[in-house]
Protein backbone atom coordinates (compact mmCIF):
# COMPACT_ATOMS: atom_id res chain seq x y z
CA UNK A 1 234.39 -46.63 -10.72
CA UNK A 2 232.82 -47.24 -13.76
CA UNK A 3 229.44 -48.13 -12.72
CA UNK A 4 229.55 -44.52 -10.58
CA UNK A 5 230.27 -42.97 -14.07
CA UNK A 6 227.59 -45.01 -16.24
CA UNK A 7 224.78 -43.98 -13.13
CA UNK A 8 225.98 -40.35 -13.23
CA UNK A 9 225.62 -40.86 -16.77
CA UNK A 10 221.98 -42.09 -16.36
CA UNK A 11 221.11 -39.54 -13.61
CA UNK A 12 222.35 -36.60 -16.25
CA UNK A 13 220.15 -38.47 -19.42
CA UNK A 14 217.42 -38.83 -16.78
CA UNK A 15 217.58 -34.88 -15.95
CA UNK A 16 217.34 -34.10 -19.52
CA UNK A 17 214.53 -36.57 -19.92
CA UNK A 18 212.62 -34.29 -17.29
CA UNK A 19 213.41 -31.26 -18.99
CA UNK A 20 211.93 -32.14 -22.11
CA UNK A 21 208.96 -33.59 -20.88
CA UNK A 22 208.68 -30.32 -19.03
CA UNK A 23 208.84 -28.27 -22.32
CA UNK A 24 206.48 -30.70 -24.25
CA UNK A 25 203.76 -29.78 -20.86
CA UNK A 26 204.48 -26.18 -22.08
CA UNK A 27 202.98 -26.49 -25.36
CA UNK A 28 199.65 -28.19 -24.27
CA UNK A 29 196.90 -25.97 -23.46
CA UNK A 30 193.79 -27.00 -20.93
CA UNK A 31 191.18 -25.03 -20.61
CA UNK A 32 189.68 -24.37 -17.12
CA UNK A 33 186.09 -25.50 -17.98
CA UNK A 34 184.20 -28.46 -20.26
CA UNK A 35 182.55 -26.73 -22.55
CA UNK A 36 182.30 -25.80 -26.67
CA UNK A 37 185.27 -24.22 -28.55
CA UNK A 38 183.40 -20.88 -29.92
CA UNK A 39 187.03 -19.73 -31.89
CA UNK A 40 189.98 -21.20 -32.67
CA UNK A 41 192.61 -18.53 -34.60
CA UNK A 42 195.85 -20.27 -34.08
CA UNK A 43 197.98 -21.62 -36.57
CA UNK A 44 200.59 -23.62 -36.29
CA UNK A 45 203.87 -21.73 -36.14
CA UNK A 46 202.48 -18.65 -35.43
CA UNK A 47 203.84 -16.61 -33.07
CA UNK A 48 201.11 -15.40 -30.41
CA UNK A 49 201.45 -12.02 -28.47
CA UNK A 50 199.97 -11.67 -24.60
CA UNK A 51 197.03 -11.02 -24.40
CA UNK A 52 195.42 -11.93 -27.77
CA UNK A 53 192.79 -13.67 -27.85
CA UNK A 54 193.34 -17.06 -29.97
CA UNK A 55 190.33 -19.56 -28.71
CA UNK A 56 187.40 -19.35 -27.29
CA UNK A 57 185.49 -21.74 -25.09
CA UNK A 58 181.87 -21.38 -24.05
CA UNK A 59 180.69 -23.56 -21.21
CA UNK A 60 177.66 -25.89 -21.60
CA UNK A 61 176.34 -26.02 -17.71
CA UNK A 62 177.22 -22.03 -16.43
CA UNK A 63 177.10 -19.27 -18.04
CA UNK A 64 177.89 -15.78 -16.43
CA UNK A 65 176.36 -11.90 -17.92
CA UNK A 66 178.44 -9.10 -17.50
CA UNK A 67 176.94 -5.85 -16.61
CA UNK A 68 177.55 -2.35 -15.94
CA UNK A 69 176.08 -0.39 -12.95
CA UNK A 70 175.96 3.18 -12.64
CA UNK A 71 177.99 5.16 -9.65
CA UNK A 72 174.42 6.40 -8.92
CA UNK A 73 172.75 2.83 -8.11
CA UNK A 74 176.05 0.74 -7.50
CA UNK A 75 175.16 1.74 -3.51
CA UNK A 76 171.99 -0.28 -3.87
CA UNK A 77 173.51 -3.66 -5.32
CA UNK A 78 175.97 -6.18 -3.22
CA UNK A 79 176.98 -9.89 -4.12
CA UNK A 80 174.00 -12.77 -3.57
CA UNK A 81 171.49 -9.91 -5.04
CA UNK A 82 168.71 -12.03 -7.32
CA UNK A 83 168.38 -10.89 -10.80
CA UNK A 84 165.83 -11.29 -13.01
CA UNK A 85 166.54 -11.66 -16.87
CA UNK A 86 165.53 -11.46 -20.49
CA UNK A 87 167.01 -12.10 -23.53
CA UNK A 88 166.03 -10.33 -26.74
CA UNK A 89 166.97 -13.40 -28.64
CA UNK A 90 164.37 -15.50 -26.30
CA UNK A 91 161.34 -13.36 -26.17
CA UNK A 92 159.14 -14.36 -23.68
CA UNK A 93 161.16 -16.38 -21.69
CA UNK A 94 162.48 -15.95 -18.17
CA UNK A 95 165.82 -16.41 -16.66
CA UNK A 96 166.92 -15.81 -12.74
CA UNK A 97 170.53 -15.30 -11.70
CA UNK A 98 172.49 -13.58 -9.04
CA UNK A 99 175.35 -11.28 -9.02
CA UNK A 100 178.59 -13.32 -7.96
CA UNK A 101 180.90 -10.14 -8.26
CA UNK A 102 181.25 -6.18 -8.24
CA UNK A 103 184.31 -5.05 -9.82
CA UNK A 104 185.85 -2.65 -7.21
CA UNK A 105 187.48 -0.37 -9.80
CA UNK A 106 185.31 1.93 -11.27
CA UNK A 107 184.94 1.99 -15.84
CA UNK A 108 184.34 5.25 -17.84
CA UNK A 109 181.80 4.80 -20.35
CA UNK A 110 180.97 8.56 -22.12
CA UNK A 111 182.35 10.02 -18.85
CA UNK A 112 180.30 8.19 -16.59
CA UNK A 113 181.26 6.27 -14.04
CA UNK A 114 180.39 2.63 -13.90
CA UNK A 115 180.88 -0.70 -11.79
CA UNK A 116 181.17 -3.88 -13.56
CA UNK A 117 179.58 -6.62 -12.27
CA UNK A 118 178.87 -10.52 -13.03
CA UNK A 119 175.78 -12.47 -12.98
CA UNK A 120 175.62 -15.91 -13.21
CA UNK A 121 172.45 -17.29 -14.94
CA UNK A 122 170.32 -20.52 -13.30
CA UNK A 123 168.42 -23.13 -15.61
CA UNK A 124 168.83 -24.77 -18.30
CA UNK A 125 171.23 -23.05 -20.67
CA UNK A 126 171.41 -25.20 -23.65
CA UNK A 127 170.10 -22.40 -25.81
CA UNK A 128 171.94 -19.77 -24.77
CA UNK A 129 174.80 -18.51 -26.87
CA UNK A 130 177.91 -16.21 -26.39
CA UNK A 131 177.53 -12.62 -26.75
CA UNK A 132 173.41 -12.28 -26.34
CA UNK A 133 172.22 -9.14 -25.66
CA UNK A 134 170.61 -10.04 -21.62
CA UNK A 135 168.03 -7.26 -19.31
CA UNK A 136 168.63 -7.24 -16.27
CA UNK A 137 166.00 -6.35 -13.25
CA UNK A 138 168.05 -6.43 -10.12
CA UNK A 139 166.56 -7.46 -6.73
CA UNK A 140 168.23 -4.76 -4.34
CA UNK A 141 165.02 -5.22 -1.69
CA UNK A 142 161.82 -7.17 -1.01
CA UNK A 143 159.07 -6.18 1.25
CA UNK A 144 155.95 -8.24 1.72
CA UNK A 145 152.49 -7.07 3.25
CA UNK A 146 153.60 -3.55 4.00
CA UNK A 147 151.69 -0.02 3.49
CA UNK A 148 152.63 1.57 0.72
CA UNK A 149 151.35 5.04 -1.47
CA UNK A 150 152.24 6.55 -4.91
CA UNK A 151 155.64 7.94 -5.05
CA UNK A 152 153.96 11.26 -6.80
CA UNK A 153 151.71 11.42 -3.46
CA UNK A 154 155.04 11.98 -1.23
CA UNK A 155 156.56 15.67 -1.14
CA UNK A 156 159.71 17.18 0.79
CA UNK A 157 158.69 19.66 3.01
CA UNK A 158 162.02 21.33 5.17
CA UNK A 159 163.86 18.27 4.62
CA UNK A 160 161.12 15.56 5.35
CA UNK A 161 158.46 13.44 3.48
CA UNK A 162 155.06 14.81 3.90
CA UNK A 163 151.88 13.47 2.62
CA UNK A 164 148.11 15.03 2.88
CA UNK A 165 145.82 13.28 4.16
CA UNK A 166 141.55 13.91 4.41
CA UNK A 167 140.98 13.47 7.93
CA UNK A 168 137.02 14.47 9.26
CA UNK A 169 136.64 16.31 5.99
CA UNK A 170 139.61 18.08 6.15
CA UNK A 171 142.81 18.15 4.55
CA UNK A 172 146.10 17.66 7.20
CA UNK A 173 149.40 17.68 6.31
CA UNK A 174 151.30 14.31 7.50
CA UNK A 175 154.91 13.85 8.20
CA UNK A 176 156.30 10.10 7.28
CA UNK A 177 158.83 7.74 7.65
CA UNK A 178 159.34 5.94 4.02
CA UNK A 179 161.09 3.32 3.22
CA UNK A 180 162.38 1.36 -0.55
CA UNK A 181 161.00 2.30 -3.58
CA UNK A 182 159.00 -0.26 -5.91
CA UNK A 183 159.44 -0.68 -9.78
CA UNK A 184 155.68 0.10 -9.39
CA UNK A 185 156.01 3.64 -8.57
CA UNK A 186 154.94 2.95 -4.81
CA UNK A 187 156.95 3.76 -2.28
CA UNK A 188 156.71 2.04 1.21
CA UNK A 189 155.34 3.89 4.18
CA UNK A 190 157.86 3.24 7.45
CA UNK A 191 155.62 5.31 10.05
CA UNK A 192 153.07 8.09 10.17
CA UNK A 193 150.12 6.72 7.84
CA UNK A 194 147.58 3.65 9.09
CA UNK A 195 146.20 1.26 6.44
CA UNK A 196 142.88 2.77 5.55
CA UNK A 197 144.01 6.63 5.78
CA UNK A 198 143.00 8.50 2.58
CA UNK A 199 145.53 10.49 1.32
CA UNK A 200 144.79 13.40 -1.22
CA UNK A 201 147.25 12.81 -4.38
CA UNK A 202 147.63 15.94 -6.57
CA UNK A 203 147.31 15.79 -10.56
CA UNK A 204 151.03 13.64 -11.38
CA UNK A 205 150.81 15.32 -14.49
C-alpha cells in the first residue's frame, strides 16, 4: 500500500513538473524567421498589451514590399505577376519581384479605395533595409512581335476603335480590334490594320 501511495505521490510531483515546464515554454519567444532584431522595447517586468509592437525582426535572405493598388487597376494585377523595382535609396539599381498576395478586403486611403498587396523581392538583399521607400512597375501583360500604333492615333467612333488610314492617296476610316496597352503609349492592334499600313495621326497636342 505504501509503494501505491509514494508512486501516486510521484505521478502528482511529476504532473506538476509538466506544468511548470509548460509555463517556463510560455515565456520564451521564437521568432518565425532567422534574421536581424531591428527593435527590441521590452523590459523586463513590463506588462505588454495585444497587439503592441515590442521587437522587430528583419530577415536577411527574403524580404517582402507592401503596396497599394487602386480599385481602378486592381482588375489588371493577380498573384505570380513580375514586378519590376527601384529603390530611392539605391539609385540606379534594379530589383525584380512578384506579387505573392492581394489582400481581398479593400483599404480607404483619402476616400479611395485600395487593394493591398505583397511583393516579394529576388537577389541579393544584403543592402536592403526595413522601411525603404520601393517603385513598383507591375507586369500585368507581355506581347512580343505584334503590330502596334500610338494610343493618340486610336479614336471611339459609336462605341468602337477607329483609326485613319492613307490608302491610294486617300484618307479611310478603319475599324480595329486592339488589344493591351504599353507603358510606351502604344497600344496593340488585334485585327483590322496590316504591318506596313500608314495611318494618319492627328496633332496629340
Amino acid at each position: 500500500t505504501d509503494v501505491l501511495v509514494q508512486e501516486a505521490r510521484v505521478s502528482q510531483f511529476g504532473a506538476s513538473v509538466a506544468e511548470a515546464q509548460a509555463q517556463i515554454a510560455k515565456t520564451l519567444i521564437y521568432s518565425p524567421i532567422d534574421g536581424l532584431v531591428t527593435k527590441q522595447d521590452a523590459k523586463v517586468g513590463e506588462t505588454a498589451t495585444a497587439g503592441e509592437k515590442l521587437v522587430s525582426i528583419i530577415s536577411d535572405s527574403e524580404m517582402e514590399i507592401e503596396a497599394n493598388v487602386s480599385e481602378v487597376n486592381i482588375g489588371k494585377v493577380a498573384v505570380g505577376n513580375k514586378v519590376a523595382i527601384s529603390f530611392d535609396a539605391f539609385p540606379g539599381r534594379d530589383f525584380t519581384g512578384t506579387i505573392i498576395y492581394i489582400e481581398p478586403a479593400e483599404t480607404l486611403i483619402d476616400n479611395v479605395v485600395n487593394y493591398k498587396i505583397r511583393v516579394s523581392v529576388d537577389g541579393d538583399l544584403s543592402d536592403l533595409k526595413s522601411g525603404l521607400t520601393a517603385n513598383l512597375e507591375i507586369i500585368t501583360a507581355v506581347r512580343a512581335d505584334v503590330l502596334r500604333v500610338p494610343t493618340y492615333a486610336v479614336t471611339r467612333e459609336g462605341g468602337e476603335s477607329v483609326v485613319t488610314v492613307i490608302r491610294d492617296g486617300k484618307e479611310e476610316t478603319v475599324k480595329i480590334a486592339i488589344g493591351i496597352s504599353g507603358v510606351d503609349g502604344n497600344v496593340e492592334v488585334v485585327s483590322g490594320l496590316n504591318e506596313g499600313d500608314v495611318v494618319r495621326v492627328k496633332n496629340k497636342n
